[in-house]
Structure formats: C-alpha cells, structure tokens
PDB file of N, CA and C in Angstrom:
ATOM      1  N   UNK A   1     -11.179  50.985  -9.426  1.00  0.00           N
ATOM      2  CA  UNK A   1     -10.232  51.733  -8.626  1.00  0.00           C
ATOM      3  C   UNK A   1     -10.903  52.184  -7.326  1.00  0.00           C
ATOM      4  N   UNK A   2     -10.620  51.964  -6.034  1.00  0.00           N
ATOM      5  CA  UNK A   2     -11.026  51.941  -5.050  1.00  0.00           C
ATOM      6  C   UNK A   2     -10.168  53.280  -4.037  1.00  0.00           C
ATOM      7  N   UNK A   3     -11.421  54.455  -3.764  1.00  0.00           N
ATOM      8  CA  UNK A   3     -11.226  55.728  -3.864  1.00  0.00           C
ATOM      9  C   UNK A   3     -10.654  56.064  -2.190  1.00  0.00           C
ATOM     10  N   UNK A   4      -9.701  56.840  -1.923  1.00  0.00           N
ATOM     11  CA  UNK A   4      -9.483  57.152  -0.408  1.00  0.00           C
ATOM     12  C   UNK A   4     -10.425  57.800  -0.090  1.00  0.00           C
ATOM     13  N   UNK A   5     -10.855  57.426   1.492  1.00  0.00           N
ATOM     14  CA  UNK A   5     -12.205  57.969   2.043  1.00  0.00           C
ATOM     15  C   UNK A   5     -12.110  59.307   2.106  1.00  0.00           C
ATOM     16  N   UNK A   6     -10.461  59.974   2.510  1.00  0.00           N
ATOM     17  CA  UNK A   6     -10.418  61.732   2.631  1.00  0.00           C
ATOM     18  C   UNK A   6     -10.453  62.258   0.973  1.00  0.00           C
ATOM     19  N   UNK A   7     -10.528  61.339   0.233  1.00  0.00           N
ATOM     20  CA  UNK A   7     -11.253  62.490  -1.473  1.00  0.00           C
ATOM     21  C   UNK A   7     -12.761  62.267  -1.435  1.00  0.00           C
ATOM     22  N   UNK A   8     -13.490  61.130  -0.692  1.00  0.00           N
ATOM     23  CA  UNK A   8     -14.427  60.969  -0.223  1.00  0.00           C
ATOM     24  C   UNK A   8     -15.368  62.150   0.090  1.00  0.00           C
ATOM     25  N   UNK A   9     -14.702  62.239   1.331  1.00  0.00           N
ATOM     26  CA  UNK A   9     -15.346  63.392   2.586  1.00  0.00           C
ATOM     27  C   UNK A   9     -14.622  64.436   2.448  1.00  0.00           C
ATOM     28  N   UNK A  10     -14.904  65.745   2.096  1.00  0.00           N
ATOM     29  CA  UNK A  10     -13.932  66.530   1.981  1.00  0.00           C
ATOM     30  C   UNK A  10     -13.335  67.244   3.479  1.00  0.00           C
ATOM     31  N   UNK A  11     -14.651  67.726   4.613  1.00  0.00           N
ATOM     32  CA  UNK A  11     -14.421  68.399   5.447  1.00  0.00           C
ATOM     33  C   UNK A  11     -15.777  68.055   6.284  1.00  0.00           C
ATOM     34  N   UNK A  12     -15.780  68.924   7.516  1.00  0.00           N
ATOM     35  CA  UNK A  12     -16.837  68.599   8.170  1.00  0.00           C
ATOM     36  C   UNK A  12     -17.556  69.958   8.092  1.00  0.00           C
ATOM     37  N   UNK A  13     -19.148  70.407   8.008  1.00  0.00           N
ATOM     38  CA  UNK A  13     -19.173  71.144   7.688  1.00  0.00           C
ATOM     39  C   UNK A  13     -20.148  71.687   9.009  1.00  0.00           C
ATOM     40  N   UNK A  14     -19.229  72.335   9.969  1.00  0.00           N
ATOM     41  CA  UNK A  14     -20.242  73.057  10.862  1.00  0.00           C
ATOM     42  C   UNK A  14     -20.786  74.704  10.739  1.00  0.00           C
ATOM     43  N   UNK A  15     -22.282  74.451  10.319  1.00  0.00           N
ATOM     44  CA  UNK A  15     -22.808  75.325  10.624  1.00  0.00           C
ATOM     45  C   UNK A  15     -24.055  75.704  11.536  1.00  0.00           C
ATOM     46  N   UNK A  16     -24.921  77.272  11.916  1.00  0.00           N
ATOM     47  CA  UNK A  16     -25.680  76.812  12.667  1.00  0.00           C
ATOM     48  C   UNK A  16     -26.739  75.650  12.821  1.00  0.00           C
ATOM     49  N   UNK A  17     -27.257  75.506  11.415  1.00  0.00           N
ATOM     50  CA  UNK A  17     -28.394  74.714  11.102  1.00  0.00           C
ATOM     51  C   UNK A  17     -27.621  73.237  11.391  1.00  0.00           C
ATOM     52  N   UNK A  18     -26.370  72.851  11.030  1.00  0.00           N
ATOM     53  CA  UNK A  18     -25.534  71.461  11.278  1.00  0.00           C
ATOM     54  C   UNK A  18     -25.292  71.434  12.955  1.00  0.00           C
ATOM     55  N   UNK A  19     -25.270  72.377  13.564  1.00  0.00           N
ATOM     56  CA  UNK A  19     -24.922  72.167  15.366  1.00  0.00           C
ATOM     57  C   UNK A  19     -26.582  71.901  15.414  1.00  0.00           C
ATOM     58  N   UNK A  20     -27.825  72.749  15.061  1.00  0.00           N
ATOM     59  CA  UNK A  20     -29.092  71.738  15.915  1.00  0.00           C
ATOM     60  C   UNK A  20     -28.813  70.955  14.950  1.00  0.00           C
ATOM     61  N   UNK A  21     -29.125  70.206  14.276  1.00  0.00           N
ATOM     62  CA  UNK A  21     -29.244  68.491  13.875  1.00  0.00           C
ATOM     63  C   UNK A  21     -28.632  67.782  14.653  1.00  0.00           C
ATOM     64  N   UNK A  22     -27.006  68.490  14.995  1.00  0.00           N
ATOM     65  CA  UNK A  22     -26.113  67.428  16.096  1.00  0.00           C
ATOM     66  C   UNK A  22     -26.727  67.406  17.439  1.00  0.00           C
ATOM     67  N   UNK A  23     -27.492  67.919  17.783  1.00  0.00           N
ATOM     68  CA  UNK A  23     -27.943  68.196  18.867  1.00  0.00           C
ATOM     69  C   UNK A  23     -29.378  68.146  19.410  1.00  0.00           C
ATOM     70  N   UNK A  24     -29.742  67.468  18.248  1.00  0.00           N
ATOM     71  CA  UNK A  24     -31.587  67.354  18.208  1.00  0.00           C
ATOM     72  C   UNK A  24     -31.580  65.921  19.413  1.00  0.00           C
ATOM     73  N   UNK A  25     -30.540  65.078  18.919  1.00  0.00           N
ATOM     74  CA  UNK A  25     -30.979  63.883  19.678  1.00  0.00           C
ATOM     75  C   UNK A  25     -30.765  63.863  21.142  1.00  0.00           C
ATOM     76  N   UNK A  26     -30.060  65.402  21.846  1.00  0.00           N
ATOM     77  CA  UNK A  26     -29.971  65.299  23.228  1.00  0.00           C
ATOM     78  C   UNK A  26     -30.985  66.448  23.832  1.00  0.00           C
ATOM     79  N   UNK A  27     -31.953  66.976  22.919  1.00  0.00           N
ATOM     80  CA  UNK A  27     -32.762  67.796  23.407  1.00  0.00           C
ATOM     81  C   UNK A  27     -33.948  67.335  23.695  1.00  0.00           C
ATOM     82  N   UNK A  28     -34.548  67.748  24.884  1.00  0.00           N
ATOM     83  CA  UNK A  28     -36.248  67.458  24.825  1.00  0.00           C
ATOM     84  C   UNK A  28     -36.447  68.760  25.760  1.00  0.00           C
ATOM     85  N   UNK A  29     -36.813  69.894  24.384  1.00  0.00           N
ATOM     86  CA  UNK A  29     -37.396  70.947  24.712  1.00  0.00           C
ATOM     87  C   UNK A  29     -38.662  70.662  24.125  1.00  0.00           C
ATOM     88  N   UNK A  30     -39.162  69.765  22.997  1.00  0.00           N
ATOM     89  CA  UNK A  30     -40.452  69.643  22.267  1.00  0.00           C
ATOM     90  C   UNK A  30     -40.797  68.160  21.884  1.00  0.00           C
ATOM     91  N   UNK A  31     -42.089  67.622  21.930  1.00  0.00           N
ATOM     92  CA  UNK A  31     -42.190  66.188  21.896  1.00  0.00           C
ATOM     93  C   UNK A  31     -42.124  66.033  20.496  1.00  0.00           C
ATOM     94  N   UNK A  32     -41.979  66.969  19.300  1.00  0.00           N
ATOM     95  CA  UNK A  32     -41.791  66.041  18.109  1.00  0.00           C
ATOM     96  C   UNK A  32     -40.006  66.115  18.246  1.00  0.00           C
ATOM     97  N   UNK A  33     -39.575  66.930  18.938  1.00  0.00           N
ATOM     98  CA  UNK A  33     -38.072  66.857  18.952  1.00  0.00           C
ATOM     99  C   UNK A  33     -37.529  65.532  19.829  1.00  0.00           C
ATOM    100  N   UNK A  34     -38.278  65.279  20.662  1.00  0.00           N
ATOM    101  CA  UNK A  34     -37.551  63.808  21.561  1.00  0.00           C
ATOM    102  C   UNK A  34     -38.067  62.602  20.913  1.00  0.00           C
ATOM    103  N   UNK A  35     -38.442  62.967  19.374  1.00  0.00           N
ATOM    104  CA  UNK A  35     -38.682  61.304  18.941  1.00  0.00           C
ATOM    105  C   UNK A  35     -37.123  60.995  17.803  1.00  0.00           C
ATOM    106  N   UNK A  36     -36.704  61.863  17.937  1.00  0.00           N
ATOM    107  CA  UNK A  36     -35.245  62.139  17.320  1.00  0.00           C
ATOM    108  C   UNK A  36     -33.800  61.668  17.930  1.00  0.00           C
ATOM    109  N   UNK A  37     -34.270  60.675  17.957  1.00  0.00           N
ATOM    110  CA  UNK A  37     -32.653  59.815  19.187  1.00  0.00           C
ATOM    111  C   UNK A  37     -31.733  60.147  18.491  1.00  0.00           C
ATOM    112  N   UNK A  38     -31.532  59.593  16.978  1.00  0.00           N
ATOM    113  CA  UNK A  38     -30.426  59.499  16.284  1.00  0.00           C
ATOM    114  C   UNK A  38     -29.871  61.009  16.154  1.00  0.00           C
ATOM    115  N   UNK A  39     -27.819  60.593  16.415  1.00  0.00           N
ATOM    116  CA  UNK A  39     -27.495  62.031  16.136  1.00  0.00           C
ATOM    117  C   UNK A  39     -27.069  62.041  14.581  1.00  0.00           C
ATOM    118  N   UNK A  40     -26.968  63.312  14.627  1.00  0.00           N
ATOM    119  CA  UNK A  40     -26.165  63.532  12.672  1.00  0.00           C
ATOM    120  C   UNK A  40     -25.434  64.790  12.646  1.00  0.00           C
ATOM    121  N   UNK A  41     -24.300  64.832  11.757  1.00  0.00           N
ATOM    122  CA  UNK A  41     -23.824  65.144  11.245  1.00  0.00           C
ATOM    123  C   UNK A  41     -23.369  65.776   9.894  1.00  0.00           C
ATOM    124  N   UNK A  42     -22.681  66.290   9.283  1.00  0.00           N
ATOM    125  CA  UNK A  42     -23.035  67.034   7.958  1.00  0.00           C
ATOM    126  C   UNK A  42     -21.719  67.760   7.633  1.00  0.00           C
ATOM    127  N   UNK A  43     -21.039  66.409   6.476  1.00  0.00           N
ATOM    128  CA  UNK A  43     -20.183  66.798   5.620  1.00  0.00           C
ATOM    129  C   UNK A  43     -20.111  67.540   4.340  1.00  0.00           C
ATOM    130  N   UNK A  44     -18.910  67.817   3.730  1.00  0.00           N
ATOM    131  CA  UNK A  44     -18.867  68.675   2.572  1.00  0.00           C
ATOM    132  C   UNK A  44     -18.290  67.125   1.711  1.00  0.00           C
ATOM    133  N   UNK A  45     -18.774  66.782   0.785  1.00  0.00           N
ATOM    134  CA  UNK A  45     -18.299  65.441  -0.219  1.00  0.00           C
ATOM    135  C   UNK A  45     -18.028  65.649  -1.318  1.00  0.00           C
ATOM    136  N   UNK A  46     -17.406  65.094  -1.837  1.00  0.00           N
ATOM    137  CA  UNK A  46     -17.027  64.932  -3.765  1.00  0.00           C
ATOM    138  C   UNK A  46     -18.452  64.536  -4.067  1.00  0.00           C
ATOM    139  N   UNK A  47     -18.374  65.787  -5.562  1.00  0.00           N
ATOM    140  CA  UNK A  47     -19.713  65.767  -6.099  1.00  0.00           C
ATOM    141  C   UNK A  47     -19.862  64.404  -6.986  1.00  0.00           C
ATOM    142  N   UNK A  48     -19.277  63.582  -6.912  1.00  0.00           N
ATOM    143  CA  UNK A  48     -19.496  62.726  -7.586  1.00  0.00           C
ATOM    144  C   UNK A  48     -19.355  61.539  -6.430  1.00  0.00           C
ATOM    145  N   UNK A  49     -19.505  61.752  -5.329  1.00  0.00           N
ATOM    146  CA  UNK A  49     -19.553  60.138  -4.529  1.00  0.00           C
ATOM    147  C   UNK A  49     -21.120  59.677  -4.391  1.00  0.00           C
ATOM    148  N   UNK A  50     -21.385  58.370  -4.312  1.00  0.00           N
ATOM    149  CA  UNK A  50     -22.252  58.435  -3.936  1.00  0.00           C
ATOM    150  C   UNK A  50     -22.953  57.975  -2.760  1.00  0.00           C
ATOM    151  N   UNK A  51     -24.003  57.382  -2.129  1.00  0.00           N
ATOM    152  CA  UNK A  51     -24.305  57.567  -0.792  1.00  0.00           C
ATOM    153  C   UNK A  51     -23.945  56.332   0.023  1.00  0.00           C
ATOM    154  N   UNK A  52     -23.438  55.391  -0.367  1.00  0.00           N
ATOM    155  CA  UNK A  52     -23.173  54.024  -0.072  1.00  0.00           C
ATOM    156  C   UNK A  52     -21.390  54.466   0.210  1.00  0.00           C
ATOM    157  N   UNK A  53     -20.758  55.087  -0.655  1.00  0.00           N
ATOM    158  CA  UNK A  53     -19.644  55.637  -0.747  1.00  0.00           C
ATOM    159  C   UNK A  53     -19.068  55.958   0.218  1.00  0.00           C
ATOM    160  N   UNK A  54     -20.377  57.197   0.285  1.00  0.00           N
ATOM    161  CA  UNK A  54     -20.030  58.784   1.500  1.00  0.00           C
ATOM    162  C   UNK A  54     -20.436  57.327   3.100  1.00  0.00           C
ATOM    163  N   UNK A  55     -21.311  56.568   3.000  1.00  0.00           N
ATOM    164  CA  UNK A  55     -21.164  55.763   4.194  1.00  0.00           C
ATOM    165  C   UNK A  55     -20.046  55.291   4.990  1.00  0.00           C
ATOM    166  N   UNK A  56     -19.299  54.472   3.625  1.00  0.00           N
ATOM    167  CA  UNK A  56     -18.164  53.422   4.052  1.00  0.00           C
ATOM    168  C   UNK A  56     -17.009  54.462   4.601  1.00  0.00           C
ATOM    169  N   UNK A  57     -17.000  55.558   3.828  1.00  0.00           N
ATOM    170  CA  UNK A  57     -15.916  56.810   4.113  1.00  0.00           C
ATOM    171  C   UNK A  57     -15.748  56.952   5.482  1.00  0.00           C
ATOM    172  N   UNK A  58     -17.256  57.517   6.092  1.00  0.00           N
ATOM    173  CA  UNK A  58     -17.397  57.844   7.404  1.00  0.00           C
ATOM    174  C   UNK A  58     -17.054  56.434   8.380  1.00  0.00           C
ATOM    175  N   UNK A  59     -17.600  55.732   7.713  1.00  0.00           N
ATOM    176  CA  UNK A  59     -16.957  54.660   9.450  1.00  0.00           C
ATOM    177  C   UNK A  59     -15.331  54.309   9.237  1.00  0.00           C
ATOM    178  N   UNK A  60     -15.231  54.581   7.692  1.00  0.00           N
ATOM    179  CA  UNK A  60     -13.401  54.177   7.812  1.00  0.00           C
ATOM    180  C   UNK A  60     -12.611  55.262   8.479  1.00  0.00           C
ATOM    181  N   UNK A  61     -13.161  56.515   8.464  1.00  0.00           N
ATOM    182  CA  UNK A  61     -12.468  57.899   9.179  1.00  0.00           C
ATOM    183  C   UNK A  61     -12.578  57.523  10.668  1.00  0.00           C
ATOM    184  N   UNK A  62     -13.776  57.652  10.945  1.00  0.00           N
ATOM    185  CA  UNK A  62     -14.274  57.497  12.304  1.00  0.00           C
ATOM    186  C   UNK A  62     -14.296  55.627  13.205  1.00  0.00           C
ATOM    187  N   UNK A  63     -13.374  55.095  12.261  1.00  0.00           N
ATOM    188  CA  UNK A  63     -13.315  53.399  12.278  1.00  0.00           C
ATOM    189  C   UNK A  63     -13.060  53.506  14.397  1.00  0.00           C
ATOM    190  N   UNK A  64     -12.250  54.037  14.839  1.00  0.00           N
ATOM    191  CA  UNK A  64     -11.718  54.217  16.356  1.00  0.00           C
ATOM    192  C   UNK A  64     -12.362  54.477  17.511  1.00  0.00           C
ATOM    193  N   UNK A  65     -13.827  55.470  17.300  1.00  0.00           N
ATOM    194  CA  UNK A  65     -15.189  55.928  17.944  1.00  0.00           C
ATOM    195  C   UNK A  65     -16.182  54.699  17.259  1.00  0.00           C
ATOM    196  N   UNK A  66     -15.810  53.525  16.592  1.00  0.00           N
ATOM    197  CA  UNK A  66     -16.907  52.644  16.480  1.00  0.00           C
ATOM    198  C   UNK A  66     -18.523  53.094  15.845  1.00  0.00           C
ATOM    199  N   UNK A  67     -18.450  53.947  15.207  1.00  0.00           N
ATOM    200  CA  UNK A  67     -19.748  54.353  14.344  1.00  0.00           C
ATOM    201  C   UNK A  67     -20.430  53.464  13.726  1.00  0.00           C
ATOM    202  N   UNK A  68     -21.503  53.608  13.234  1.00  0.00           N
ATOM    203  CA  UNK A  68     -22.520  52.773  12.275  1.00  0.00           C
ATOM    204  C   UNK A  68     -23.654  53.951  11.706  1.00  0.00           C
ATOM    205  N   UNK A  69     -22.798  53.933  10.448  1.00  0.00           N
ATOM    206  CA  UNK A  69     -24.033  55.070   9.646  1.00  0.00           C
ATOM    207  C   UNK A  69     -25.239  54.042   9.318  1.00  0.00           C
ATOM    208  N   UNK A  70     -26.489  54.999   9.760  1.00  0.00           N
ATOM    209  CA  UNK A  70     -27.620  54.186   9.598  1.00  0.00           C
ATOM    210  C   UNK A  70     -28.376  54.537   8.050  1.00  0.00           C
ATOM    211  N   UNK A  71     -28.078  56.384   8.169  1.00  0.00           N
ATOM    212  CA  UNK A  71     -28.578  56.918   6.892  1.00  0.00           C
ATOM    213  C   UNK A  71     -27.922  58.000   6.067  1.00  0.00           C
ATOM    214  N   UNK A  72     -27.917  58.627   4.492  1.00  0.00           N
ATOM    215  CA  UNK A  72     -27.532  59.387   4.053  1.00  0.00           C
ATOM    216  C   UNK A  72     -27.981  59.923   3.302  1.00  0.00           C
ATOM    217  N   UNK A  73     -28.033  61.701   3.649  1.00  0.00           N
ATOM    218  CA  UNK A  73     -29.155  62.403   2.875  1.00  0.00           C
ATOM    219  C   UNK A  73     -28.139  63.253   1.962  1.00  0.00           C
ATOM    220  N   UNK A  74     -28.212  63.433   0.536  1.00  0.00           N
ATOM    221  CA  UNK A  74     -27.288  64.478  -0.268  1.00  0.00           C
ATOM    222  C   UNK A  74     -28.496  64.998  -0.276  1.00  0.00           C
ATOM    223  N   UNK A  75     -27.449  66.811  -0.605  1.00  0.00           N
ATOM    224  CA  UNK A  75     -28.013  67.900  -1.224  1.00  0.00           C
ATOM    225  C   UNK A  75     -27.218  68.520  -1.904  1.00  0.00           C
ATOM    226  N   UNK A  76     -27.277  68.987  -3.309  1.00  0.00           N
ATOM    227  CA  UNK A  76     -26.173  69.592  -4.226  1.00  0.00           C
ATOM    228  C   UNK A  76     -26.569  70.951  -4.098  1.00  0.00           C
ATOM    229  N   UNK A  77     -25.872  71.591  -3.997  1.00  0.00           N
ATOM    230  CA  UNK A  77     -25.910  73.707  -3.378  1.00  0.00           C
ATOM    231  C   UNK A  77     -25.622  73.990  -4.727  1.00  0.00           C
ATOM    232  N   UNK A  78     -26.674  74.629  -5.439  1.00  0.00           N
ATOM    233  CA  UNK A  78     -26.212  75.429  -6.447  1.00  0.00           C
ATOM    234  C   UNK A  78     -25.890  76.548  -6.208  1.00  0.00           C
ATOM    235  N   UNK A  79     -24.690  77.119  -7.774  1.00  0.00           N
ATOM    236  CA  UNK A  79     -23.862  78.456  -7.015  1.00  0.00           C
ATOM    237  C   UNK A  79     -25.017  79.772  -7.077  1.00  0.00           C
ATOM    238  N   UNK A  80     -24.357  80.340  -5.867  1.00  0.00           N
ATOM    239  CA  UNK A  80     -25.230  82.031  -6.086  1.00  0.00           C
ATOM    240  C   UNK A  80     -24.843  82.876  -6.494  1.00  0.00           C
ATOM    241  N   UNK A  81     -25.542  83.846  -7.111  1.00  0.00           N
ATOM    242  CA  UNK A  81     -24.457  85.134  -7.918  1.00  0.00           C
ATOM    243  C   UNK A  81     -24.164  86.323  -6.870  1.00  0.00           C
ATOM    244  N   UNK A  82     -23.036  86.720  -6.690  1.00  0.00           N
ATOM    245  CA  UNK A  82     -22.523  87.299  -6.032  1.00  0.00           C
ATOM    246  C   UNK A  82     -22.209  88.643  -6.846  1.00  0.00           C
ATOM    247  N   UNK A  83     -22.363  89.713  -6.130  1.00  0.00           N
ATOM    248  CA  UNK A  83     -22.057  91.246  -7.092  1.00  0.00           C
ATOM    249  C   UNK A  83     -20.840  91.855  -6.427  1.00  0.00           C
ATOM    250  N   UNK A  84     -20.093  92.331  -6.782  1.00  0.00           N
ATOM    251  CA  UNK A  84     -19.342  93.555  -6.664  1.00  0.00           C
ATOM    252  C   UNK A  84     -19.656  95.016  -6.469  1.00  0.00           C
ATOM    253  N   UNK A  85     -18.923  95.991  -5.858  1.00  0.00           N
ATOM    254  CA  UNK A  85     -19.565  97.311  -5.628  1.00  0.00           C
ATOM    255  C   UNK A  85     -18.207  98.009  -6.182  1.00  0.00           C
ATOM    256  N   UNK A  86     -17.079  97.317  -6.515  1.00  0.00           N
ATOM    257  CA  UNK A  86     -16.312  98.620  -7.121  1.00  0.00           C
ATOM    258  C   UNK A  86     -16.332  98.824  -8.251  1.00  0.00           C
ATOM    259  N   UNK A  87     -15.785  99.716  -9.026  1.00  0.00           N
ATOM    260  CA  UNK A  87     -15.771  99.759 -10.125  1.00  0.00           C
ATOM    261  C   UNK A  87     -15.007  99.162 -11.484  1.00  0.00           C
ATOM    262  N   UNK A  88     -15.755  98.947 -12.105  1.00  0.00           N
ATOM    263  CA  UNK A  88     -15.165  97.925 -13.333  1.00  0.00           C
ATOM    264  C   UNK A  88     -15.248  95.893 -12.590  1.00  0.00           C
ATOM    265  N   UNK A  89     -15.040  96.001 -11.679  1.00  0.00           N
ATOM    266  CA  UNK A  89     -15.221  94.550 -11.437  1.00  0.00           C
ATOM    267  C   UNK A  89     -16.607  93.992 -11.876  1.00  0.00           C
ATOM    268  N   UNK A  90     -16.237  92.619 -12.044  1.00  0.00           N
ATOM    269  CA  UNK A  90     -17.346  91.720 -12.516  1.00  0.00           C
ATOM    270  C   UNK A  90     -18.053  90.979 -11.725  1.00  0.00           C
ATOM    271  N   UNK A  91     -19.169  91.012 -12.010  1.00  0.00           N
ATOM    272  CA  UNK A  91     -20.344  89.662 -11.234  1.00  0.00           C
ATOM    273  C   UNK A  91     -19.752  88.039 -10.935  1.00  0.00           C
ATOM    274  N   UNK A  92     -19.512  87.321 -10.001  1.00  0.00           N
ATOM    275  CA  UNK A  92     -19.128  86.359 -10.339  1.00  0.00           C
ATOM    276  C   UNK A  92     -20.005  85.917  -9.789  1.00  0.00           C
ATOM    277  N   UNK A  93     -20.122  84.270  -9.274  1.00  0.00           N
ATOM    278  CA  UNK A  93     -20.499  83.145  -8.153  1.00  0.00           C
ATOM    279  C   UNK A  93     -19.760  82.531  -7.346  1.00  0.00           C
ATOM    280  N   UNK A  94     -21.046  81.949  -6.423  1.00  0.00           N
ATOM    281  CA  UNK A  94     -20.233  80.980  -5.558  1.00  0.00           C
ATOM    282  C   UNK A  94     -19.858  79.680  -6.001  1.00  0.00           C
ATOM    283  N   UNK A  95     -19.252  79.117  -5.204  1.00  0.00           N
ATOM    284  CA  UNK A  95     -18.806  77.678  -6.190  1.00  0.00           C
ATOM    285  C   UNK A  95     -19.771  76.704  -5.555  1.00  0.00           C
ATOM    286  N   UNK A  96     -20.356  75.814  -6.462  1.00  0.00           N
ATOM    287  CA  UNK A  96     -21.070  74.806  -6.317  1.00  0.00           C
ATOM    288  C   UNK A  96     -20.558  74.244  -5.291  1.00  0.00           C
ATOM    289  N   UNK A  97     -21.300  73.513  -4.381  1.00  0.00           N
ATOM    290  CA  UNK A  97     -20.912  71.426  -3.931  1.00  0.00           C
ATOM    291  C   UNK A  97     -22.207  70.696  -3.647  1.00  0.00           C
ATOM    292  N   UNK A  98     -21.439  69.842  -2.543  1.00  0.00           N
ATOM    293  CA  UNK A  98     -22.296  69.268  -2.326  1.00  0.00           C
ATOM    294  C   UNK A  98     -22.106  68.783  -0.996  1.00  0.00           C
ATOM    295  N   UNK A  99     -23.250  68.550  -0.217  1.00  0.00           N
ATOM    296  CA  UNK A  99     -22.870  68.357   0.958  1.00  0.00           C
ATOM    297  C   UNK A  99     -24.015  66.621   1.490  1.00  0.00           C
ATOM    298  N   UNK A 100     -23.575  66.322   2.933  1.00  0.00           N
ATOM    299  CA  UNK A 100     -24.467  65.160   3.367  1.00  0.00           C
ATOM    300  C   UNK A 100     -24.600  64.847   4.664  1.00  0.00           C
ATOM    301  N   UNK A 101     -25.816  64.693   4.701  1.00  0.00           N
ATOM    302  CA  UNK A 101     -26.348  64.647   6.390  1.00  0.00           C
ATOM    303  C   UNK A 101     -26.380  62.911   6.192  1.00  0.00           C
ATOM    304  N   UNK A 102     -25.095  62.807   7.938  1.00  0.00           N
ATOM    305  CA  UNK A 102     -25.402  61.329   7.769  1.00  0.00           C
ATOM    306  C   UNK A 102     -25.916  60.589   9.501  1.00  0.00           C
ATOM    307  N   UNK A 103     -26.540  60.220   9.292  1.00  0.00           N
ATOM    308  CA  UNK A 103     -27.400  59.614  10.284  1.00  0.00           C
ATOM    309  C   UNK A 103     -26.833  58.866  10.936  1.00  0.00           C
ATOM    310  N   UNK A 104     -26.201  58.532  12.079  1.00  0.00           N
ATOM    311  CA  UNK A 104     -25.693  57.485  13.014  1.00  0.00           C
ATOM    312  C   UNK A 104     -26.798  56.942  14.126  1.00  0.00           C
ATOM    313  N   UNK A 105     -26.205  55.559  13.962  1.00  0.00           N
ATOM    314  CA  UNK A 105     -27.153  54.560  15.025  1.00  0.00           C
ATOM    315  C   UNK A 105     -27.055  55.077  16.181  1.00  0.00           C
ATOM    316  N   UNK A 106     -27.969  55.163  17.057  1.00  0.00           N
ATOM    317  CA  UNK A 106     -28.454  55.258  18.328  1.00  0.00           C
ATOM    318  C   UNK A 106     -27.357  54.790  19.447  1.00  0.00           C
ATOM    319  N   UNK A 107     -26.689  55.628  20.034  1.00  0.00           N
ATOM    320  CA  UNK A 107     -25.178  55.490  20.940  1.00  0.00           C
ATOM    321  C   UNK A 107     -24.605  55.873  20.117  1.00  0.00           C
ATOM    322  N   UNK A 108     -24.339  55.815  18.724  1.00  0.00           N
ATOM    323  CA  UNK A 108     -22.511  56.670  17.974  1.00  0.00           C
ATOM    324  C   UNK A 108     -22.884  58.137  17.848  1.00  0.00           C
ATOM    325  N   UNK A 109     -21.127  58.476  18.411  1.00  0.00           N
ATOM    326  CA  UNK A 109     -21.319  59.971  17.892  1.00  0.00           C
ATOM    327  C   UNK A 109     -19.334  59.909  17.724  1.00  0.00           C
ATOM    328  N   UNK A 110     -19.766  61.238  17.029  1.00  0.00           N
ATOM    329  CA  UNK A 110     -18.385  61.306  16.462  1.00  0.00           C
ATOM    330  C   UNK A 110     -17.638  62.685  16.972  1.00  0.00           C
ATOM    331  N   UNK A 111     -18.268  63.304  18.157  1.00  0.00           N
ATOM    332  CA  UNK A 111     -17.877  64.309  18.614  1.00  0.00           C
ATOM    333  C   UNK A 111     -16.849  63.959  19.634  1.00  0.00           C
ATOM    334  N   UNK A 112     -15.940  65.037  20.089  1.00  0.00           N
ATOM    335  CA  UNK A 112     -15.160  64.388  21.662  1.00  0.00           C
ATOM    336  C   UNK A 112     -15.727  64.407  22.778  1.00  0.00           C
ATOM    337  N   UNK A 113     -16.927  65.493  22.768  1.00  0.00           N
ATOM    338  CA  UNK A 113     -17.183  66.126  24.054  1.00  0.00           C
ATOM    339  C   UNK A 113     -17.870  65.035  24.711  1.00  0.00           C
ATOM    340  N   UNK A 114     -19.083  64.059  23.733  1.00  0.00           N
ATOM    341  CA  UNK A 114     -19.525  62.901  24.519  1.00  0.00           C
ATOM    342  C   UNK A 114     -18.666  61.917  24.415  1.00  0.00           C
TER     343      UNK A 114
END
C-alpha cells in the first residue's frame, strides 16, 4: 500500500535551532561554517516512516521548486514530564515524535524568499 506523502510529512517544523541550519549555507561569518553549502530543513514525520520514505515525500511536495534531497537525518523526541501547579491536577507529558533534517543538493531550496 503506497502511503500519501502529507501522512508522510506531517508539518514543517520551524524553530530557532531549524532557521540556523536553513541558513548555515548562506552564511560566512566562520570558516567551518562556509564549508556548509548545502541548505536544510526540518520536518515533523510519522513515527513510523522511514528515511528513503521521508525523501520521496519531500520532492513529491516540493515536486514544482525542483528539489533533490541529498540526505536524511531522524531524531525521535522523547516525551518530557510536565507538572502542574494547581491543585489536585496531575503530572502529565509531552507527546512524543519525531522529527527530520533533510539535506538538499547544492542550488535547491524550498523557501520563497530565494
């Protein structure tokens, strides 16, 4: 059974640490930073795709900007325990996922601004 790429990829996941990665490959504030051409990116994925998967996903989304994922890094976020301060409520967590930094060839990007 052959899976739609949006149960694939769930979302895009910008945060600070995900804007520098997107942005490593147009900086040369530091020479180990300008050996970093390639840009990347960093989705939220089904915990069960896997990295060949989460690839084909991204160029079928992004099929129109002409991409070529070169690489794909998972990391599974385990949940954290979270406390409460009122009274009688309970301790819960955060909810697991999983997320993936994916590496595009040298010229693709998937932003508008370039």
């Amino acid at each position: 059974m052959r899976k739609s790429p949006y149960t694939i990829i769930k979302s895009r996941r910008i945060t600070e640490k995900a804007s520098v990665l997107a942005n490593l490959a147009e900086s040369e504030s530091n020479q180990y930073v300008k050996k970093c051409t390639t840009p990347k990116a960093v989705f939220l994925v089904d915990a069960n795709a896997t990295k060949r998967e989460i690839a084909k996903a991204v160029e079928q989304i992004y099929e129109n900007k002409k991409v070529k994922v070169v690489a794909v890094n998972t990391i599974n976020v385990k949940p954290k325990k979270k406390r409460r301060r009122s009274q009688g409520a309970k301790d819960g967590k955060t909810k697991a996922f999983k997320k993936a930094i994916v590496t595009f060839a040298t010229g693709s990007n998937i932003d508008e601004t370039a």
